[in-house]
Protein backbone atom coordinates (compact mmCIF):
# COMPACT_ATOMS: atom_id res chain seq x y z
CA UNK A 1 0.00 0.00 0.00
CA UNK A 2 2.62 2.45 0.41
CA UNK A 3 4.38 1.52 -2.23
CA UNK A 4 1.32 2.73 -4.29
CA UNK A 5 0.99 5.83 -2.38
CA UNK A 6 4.66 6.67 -3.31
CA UNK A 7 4.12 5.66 -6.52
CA UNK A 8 1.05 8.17 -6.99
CA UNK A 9 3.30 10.95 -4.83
CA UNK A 10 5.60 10.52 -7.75
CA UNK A 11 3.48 10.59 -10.71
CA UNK A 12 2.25 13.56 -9.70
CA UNK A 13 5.47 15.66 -9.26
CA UNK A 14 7.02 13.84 -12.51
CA UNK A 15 3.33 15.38 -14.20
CA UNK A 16 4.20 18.92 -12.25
CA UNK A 17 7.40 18.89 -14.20
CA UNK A 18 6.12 18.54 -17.59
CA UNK A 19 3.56 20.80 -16.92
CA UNK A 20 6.25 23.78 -16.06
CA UNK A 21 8.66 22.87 -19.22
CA UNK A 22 5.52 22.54 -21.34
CA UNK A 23 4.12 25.97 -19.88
CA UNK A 24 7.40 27.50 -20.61
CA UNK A 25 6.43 26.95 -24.35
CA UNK A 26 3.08 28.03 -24.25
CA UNK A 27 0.51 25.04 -24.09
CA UNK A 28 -3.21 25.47 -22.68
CA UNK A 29 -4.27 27.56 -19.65
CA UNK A 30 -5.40 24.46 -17.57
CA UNK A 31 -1.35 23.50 -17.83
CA UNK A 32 -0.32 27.06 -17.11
CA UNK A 33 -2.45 26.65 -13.58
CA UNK A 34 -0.94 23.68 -12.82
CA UNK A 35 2.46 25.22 -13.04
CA UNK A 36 2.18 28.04 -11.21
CA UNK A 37 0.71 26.02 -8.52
CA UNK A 38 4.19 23.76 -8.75
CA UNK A 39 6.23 26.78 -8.65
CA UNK A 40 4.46 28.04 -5.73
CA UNK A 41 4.75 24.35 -3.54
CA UNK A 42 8.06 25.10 -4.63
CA UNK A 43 8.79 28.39 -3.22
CA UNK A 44 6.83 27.76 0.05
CA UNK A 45 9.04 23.95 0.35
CA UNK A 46 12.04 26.23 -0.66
CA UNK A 47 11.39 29.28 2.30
CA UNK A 48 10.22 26.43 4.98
CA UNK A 49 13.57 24.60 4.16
CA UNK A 50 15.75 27.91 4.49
CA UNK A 51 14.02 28.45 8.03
CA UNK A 52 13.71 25.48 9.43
CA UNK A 53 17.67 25.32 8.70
CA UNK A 54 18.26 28.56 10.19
CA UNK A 55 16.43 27.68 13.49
CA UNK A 56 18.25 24.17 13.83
CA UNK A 57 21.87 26.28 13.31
CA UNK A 58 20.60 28.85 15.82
CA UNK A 59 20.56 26.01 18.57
CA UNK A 60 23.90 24.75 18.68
């Protein structure tokens, strides 16, 4: 079973990525949502990342 869920986990970032390289060369507007909703789990993964490292640094 979670081999399947991991299997759907990836599936659905592998379709995120073609949606952003595809966007970047036009393609329909339901493909342009999808990758500006990649690019922003990105950014918010990327800035949670970046603080989460800060705070464990600002322990030692």
């Amino acid at each position: 079973m979670a081999v399947l869920v991991l299997l759907v986990v990836l599936a659905l970032v592998l379709g995120g990525c073609v949606c952003v390289v595809w966007a970047e060369f036009g393609g329909p507007p339901w493909v342009r949502a999808v990758a500006a909703v990649m690019r922003s789990v990105g950014t918010v993964l990327h800035h949670a990342q970046k603080s989460r490292r800060r705070s464990s640094n600002g322990d030692d």
